[in-house]
C-alpha atoms as a PDB file:
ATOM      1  CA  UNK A   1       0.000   0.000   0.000  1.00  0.00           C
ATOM      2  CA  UNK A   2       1.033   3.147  -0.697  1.00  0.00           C
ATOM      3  CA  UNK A   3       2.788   5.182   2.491  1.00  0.00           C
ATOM      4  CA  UNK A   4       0.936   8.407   1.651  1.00  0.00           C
ATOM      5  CA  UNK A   5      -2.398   6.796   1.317  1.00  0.00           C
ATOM      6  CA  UNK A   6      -1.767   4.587   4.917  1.00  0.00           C
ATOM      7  CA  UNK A   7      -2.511   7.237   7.490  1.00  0.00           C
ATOM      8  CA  UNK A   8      -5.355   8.978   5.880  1.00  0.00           C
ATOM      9  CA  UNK A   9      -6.894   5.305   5.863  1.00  0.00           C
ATOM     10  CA  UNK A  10      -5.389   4.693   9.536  1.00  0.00           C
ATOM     11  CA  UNK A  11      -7.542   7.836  10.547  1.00  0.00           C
ATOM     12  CA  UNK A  12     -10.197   6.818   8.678  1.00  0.00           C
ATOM     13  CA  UNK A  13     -11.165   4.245  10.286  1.00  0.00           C
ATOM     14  CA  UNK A  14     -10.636   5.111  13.310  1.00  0.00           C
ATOM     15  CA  UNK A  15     -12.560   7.942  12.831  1.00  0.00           C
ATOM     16  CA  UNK A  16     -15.476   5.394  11.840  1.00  0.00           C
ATOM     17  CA  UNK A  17     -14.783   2.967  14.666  1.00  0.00           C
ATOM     18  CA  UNK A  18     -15.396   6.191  16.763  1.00  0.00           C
ATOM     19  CA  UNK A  19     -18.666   7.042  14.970  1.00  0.00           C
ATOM     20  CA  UNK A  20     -20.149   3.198  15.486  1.00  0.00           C
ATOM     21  CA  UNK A  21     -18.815   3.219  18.958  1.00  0.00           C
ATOM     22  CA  UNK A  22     -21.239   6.553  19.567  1.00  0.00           C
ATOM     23  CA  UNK A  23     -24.135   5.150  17.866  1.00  0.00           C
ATOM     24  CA  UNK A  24     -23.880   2.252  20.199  1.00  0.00           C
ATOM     25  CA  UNK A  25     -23.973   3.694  23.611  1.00  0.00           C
ATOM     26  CA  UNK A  26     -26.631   2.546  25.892  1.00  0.00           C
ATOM     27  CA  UNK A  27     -29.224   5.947  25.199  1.00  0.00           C
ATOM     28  CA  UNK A  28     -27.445   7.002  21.532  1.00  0.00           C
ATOM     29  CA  UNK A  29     -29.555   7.438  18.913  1.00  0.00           C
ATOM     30  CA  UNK A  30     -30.426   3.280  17.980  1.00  0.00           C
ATOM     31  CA  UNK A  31     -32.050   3.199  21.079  1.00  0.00           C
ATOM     32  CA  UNK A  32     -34.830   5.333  20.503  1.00  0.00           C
ATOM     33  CA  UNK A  33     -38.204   3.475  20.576  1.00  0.00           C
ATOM     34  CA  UNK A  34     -41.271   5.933  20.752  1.00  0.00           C
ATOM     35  CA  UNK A  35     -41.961   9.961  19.818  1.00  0.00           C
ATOM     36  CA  UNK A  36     -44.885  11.639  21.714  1.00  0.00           C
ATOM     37  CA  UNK A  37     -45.452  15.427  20.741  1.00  0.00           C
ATOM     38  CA  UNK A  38     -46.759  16.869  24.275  1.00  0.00           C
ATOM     39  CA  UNK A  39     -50.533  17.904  24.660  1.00  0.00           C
ATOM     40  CA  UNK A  40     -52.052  21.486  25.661  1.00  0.00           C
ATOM     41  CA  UNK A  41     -54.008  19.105  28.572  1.00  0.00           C
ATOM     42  CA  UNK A  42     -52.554  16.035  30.984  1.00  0.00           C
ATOM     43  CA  UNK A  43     -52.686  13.522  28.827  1.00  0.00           C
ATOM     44  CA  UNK A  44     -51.713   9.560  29.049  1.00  0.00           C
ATOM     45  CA  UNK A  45     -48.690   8.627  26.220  1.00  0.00           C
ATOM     46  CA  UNK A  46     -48.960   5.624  24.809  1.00  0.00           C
ATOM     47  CA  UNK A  47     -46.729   3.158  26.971  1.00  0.00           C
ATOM     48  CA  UNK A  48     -45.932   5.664  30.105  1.00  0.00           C
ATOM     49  CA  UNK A  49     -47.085   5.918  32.950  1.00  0.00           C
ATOM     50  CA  UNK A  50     -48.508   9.279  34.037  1.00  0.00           C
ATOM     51  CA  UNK A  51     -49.650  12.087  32.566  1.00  0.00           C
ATOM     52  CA  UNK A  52     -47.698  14.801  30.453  1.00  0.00           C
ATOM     53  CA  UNK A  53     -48.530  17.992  28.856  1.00  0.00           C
ATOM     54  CA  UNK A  54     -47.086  21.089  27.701  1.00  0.00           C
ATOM     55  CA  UNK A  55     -48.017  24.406  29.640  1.00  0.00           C
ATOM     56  CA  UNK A  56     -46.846  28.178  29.769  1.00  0.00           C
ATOM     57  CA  UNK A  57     -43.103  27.150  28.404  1.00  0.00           C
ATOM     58  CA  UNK A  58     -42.681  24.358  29.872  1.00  0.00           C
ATOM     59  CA  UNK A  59     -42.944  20.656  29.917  1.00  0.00           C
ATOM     60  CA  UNK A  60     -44.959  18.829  32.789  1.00  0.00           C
ATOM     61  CA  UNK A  61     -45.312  15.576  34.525  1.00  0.00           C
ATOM     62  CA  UNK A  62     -48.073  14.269  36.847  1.00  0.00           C
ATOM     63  CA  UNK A  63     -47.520  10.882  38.084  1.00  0.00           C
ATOM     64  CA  UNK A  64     -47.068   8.996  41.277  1.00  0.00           C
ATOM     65  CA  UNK A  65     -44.328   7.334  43.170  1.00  0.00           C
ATOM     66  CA  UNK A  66     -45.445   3.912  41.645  1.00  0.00           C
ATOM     67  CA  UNK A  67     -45.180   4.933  38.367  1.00  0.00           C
ATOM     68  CA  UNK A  68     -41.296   4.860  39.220  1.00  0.00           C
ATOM     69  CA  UNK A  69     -39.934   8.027  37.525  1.00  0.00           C
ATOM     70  CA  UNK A  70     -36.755   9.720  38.355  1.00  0.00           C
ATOM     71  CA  UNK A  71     -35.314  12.829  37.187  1.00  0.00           C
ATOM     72  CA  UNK A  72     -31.769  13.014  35.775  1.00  0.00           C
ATOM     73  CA  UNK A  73     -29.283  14.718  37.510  1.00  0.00           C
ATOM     74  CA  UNK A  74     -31.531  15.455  41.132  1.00  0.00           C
ATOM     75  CA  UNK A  75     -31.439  12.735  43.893  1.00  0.00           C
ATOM     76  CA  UNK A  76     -32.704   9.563  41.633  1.00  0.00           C
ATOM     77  CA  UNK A  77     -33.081   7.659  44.686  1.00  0.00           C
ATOM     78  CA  UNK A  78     -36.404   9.368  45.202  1.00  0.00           C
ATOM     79  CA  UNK A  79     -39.316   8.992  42.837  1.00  0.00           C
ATOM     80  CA  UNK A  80     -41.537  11.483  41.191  1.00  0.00           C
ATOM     81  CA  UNK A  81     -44.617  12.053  43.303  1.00  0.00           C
ATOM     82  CA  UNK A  82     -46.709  14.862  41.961  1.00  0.00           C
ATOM     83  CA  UNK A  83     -45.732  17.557  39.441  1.00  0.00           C
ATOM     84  CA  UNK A  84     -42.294  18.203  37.565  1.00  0.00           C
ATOM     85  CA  UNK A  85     -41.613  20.742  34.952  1.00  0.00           C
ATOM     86  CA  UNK A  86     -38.281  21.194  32.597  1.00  0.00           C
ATOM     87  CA  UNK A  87     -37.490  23.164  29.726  1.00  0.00           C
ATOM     88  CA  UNK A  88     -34.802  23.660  27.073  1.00  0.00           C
ATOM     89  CA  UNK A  89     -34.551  25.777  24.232  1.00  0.00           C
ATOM     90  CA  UNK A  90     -35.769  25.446  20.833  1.00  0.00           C
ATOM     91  CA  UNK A  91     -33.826  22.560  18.592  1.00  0.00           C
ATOM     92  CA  UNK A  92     -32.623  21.246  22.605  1.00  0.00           C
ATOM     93  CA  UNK A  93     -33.016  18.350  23.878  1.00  0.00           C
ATOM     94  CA  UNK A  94     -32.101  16.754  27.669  1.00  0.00           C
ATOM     95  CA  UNK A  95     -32.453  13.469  29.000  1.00  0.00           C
ATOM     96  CA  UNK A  96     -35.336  14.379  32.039  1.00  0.00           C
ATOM     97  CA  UNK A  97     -36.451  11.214  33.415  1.00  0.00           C
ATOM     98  CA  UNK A  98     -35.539   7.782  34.079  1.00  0.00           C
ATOM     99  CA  UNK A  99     -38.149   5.200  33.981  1.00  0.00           C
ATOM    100  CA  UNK A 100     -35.909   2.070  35.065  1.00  0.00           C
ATOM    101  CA  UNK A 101     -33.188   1.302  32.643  1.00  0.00           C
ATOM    102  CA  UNK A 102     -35.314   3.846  29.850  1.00  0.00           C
ATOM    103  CA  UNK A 103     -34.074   7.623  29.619  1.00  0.00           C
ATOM    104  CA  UNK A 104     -37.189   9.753  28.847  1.00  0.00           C
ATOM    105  CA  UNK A 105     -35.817  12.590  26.613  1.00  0.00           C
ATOM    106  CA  UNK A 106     -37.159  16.328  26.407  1.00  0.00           C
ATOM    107  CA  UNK A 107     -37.125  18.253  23.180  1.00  0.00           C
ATOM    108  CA  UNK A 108     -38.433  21.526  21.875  1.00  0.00           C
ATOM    109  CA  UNK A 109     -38.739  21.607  17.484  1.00  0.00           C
ATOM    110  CA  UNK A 110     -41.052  24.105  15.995  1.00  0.00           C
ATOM    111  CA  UNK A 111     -42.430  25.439  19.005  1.00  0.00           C
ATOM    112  CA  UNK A 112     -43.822  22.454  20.445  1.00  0.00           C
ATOM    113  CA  UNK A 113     -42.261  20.053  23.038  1.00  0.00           C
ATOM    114  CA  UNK A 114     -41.793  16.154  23.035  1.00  0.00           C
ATOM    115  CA  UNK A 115     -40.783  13.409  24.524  1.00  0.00           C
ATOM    116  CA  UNK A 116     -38.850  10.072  23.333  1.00  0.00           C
ATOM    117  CA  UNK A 117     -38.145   7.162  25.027  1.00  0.00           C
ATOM    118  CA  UNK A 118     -34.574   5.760  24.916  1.00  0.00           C
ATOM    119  CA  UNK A 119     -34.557   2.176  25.834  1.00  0.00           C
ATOM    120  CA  UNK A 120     -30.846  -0.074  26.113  1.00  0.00           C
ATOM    121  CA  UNK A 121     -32.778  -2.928  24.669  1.00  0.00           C
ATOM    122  CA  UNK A 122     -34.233  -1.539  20.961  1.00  0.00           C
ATOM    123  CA  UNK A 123     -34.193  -3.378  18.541  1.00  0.00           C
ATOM    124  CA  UNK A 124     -32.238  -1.098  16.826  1.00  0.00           C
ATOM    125  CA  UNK A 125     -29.640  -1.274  19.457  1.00  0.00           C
ATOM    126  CA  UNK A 126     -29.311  -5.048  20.045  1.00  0.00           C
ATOM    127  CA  UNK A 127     -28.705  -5.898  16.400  1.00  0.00           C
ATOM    128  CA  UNK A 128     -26.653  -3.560  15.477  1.00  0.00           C
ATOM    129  CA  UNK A 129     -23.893  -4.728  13.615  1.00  0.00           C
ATOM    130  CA  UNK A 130     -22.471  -1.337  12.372  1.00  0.00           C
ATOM    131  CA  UNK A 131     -22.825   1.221   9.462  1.00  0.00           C
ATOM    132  CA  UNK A 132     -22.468   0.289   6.011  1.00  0.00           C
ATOM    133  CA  UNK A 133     -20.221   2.734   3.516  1.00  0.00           C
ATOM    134  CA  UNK A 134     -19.143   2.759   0.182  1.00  0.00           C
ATOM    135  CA  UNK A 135     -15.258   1.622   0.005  1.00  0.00           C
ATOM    136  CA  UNK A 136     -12.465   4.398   0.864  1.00  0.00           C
ATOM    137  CA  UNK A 137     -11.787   6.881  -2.254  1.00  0.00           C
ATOM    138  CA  UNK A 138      -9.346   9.604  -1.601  1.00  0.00           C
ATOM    139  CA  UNK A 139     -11.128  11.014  -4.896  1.00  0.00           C
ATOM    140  CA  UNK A 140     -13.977  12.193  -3.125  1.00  0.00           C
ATOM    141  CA  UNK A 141     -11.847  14.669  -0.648  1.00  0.00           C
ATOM    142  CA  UNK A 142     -12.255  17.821  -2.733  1.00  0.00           C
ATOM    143  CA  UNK A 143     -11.008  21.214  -1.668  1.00  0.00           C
ATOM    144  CA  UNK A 144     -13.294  24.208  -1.654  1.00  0.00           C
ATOM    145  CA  UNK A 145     -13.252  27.773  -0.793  1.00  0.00           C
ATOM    146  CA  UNK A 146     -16.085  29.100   1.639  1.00  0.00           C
ATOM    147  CA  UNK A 147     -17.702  32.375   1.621  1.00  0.00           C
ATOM    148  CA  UNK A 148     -19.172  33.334   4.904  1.00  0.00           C
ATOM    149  CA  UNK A 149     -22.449  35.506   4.740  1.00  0.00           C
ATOM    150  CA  UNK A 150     -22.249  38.869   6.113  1.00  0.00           C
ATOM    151  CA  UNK A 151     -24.875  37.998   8.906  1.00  0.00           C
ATOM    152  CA  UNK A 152     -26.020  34.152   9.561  1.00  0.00           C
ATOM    153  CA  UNK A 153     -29.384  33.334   7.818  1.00  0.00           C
ATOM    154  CA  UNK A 154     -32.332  32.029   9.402  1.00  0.00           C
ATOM    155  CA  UNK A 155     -33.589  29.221   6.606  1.00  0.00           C
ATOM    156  CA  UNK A 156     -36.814  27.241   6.876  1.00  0.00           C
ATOM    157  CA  UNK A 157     -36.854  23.270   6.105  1.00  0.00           C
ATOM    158  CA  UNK A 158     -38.499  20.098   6.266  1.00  0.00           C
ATOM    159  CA  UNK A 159     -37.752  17.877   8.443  1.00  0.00           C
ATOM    160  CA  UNK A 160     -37.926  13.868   8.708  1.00  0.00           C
ATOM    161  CA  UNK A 161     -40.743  14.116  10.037  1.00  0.00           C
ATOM    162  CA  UNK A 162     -44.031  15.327   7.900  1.00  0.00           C
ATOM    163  CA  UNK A 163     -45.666  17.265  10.982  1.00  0.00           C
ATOM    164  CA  UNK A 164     -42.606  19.257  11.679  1.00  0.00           C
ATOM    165  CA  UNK A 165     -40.448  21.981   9.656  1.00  0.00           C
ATOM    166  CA  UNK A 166     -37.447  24.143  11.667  1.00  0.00           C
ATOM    167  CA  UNK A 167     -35.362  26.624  11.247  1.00  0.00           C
ATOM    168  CA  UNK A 168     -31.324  26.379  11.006  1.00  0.00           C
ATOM    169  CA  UNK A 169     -28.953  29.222  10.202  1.00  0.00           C
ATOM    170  CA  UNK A 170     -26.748  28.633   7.440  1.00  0.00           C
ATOM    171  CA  UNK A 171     -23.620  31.027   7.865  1.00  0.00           C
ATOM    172  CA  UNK A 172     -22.462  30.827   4.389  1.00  0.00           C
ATOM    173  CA  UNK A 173     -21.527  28.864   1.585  1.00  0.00           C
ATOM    174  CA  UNK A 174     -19.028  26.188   0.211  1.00  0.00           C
ATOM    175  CA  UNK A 175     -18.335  25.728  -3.303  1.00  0.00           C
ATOM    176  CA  UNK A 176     -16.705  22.698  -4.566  1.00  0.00           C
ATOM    177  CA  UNK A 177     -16.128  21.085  -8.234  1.00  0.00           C
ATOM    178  CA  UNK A 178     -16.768  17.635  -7.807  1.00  0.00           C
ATOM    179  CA  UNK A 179     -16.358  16.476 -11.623  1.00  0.00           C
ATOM    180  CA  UNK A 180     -15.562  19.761 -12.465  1.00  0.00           C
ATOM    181  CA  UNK A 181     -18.835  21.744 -12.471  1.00  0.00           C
ATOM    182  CA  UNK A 182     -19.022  24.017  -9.320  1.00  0.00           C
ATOM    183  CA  UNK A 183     -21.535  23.252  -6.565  1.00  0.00           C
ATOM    184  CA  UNK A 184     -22.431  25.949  -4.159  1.00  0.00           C
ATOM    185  CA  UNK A 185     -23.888  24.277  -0.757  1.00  0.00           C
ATOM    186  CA  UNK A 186     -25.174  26.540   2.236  1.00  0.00           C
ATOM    187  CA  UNK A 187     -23.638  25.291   5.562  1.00  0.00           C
ATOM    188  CA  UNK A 188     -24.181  25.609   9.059  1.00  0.00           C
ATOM    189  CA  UNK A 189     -21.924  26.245  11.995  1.00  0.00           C
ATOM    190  CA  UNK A 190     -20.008  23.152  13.361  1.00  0.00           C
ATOM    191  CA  UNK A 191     -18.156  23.176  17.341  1.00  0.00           C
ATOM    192  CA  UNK A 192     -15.027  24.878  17.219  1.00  0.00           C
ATOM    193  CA  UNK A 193     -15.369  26.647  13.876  1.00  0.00           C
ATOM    194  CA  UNK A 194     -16.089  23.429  11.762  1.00  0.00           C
ATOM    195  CA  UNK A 195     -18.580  23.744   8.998  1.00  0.00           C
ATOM    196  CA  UNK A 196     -21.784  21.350   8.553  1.00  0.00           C
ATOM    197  CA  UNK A 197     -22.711  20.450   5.060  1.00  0.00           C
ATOM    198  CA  UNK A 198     -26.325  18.620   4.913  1.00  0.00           C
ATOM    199  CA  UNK A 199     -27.087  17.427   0.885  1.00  0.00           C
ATOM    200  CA  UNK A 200     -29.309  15.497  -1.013  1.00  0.00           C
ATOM    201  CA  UNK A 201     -27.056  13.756  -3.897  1.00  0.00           C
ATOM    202  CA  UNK A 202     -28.470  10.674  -6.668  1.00  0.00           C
ATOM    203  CA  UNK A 203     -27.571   7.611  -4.707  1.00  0.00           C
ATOM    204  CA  UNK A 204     -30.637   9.103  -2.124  1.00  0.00           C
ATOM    205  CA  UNK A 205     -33.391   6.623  -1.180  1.00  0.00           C
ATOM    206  CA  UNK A 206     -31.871   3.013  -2.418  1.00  0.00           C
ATOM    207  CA  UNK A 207     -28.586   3.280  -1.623  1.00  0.00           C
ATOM    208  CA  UNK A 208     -27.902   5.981   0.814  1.00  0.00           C
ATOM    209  CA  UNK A 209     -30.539   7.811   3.297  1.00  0.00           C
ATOM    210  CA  UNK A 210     -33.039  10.440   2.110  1.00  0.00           C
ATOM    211  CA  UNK A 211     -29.973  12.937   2.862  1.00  0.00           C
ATOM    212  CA  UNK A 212     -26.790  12.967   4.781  1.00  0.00           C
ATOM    213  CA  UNK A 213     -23.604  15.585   5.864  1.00  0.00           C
ATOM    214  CA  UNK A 214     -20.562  16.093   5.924  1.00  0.00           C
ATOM    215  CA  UNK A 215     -18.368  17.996   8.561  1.00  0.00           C
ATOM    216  CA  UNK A 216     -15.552  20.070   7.594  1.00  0.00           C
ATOM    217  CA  UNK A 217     -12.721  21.608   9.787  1.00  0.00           C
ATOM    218  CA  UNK A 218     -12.189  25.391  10.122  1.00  0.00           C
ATOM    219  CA  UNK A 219     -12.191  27.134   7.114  1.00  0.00           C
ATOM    220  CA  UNK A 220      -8.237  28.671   6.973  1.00  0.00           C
ATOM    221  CA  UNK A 221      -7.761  32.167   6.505  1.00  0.00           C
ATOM    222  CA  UNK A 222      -8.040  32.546   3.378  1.00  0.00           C
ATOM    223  CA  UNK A 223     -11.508  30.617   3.148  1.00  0.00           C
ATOM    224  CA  UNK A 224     -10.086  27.377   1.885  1.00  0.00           C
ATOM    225  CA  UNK A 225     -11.738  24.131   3.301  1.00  0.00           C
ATOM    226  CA  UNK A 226     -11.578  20.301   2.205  1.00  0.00           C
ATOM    227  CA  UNK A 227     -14.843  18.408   2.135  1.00  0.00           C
ATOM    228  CA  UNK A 228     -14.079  14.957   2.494  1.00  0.00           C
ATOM    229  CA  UNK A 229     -17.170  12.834   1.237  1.00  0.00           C
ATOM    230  CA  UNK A 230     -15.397   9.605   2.847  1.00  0.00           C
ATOM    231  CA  UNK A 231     -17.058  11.091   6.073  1.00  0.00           C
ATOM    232  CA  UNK A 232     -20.289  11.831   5.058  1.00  0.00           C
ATOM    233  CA  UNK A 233     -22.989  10.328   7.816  1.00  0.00           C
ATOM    234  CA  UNK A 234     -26.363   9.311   7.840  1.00  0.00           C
ATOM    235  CA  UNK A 235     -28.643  11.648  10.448  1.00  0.00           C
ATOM    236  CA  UNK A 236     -30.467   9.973  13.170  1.00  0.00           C
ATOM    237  CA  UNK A 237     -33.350   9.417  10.960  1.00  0.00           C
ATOM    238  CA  UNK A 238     -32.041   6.720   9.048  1.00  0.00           C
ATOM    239  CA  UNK A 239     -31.585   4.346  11.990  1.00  0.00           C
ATOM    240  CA  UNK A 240     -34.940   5.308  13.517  1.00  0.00           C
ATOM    241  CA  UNK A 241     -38.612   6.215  12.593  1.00  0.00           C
ATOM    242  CA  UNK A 242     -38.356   9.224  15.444  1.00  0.00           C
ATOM    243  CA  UNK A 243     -35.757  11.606  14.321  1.00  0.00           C
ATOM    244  CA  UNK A 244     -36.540  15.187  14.045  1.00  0.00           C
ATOM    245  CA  UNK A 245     -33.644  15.875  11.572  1.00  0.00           C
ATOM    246  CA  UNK A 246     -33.643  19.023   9.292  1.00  0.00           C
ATOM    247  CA  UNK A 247     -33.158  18.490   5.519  1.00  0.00           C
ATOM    248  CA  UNK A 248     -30.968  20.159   3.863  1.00  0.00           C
ATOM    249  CA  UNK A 249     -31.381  24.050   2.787  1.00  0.00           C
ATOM    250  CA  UNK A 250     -32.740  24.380  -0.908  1.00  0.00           C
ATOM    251  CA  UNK A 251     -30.554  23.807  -3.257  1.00  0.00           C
ATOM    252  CA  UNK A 252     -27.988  21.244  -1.612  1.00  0.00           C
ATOM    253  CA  UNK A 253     -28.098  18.970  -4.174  1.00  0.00           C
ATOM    254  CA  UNK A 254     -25.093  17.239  -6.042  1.00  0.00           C
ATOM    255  CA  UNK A 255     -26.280  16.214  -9.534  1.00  0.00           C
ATOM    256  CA  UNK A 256     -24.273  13.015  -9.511  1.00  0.00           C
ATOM    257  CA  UNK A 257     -24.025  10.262  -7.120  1.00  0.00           C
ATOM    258  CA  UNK A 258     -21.637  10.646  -4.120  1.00  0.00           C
ATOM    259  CA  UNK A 259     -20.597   7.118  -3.885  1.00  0.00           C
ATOM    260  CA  UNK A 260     -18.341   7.736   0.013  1.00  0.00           C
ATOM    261  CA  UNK A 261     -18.859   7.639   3.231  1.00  0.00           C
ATOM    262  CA  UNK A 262     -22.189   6.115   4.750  1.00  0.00           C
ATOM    263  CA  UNK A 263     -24.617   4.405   3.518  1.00  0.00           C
ATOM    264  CA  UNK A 264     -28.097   3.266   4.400  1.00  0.00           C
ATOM    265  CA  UNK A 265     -28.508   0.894   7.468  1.00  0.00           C
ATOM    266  CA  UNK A 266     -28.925  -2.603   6.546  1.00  0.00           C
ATOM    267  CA  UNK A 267     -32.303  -2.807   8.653  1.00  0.00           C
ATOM    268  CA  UNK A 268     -33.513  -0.127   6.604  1.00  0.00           C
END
């Protein structure tokens, strides 16, 4: 093998040893097992106990000590006997309660809160048996130049879910030449300066996910970035039927078929 080519396939894979070793964590995102959009009165959700609804900013739990909830992070040693409330902020999410060995999970998209249920034995979870990609080109890490926008821009999208749109904030643009014709993609802010790339591209809906991204690191200073396809993963959504993901701004689409980085989940 080829010295140059070793350590980019070294970190590679580690990189995606990483990535399965996240998805598989007891409460990561294959464990998710039911979505309940709170009501406007105490209502029972289909397999909890209780009774939750959404009031004056806040989410809200009735239920008794034999129901058997805890709340993360306060004394879990005594249960929920009467009313709790939490709140995060819109696109947040927080693991609430514990219901035994099941994380309960807050969330606020669109306006509206929810719960989900994050159980250590899904389906999902137990027969996992890792992500699928295409095999390791070094052709698909193209360089590109981004062009910030002069203030971040609020964008409306669908979602994975047909009852739900959001907002994200794109805070500029990427333009690569994959094949040669340039593609302009609008991407959102990353940790630490990174760049998020969601896109739609031809091998969508048999081979790969409805969409996927890509993460880039920092721009350098003169706006150059490399967008390395090999690394392109699947959002929640495609493991699970309760993922809230945003689709990709308007016009991120490639008009050819990104054949790197994930593809879609065997059990899908």
């Amino acid at each position: 093998m080829n010295s140059a080519v070793e350590p980019y396939e070294t970190n590679w894979q580690e990189w995606h040893s990483a990535r399965e070793r996240a998805l598989a964590t007891p409460h990561g995102w294959l464990s998710l097992t039911s979505f309940h959009w709170l009501p406007d009165v105490p209502s029972a959700l289909d397999g909890l106990p209780g009774r939750f609804h959404s009031a004056h900013g806040h989410a809200v739990l009735q239920a008794s000590a034999d129901d058997g909830y805890r709340v993360r992070g306060e004394d879990e040693d005594v249960p929920v006997d009467g009313v709790v409330k939490a709140e995060v902020a819109e696109a947040g999410s927080l693991e609430w309660l514990t219901l035994g060995d099941v994380a309960i999970e807050l969330a606020l998209r669109g306006g509206r809160y929810a719960v989900r249920t994050r159980d250590p034995q899904a389906p999902a979870l137990r027969g996992f048996a890792g992500v699928p990609t295409f095999p390791l080109d070094e052709a698909w890490r193209i360089s590109g130049h981004f062009d910030p926008f002069t203030e971040p821009r609020t964008i409306r999208v669908s979602t994975a879910r047909a009852d739900l749109v959001q907002d994200v904030v794109g805070v500029g643009t990427v333009t690569i030449r994959p094949g040669g014709a340039p593609v302009t993609l609008i991407a959102t802010a990353g940790a630490g300066g990174t760049l998020n790339i969601p896109f739609h591209d031809l091998t969508n809906g048999a081979i790969t996910a409805s969409w996927r991204t890509v993460t880039t690191a920092a721009p350098d200073s003169d706006g150059r970035v490399q967008v390395d396809f090999n690394r392109a993963v699947n959002f929640p959504f495609a493991f699970s039927d309760f993922g809230t993901c945003p689709a990709p701004p308007a016009g991120n689409a490639l008009s050819l078929a990104v054949t790197a980085g994930e593809r879609k989940p065997v059990a899908r």
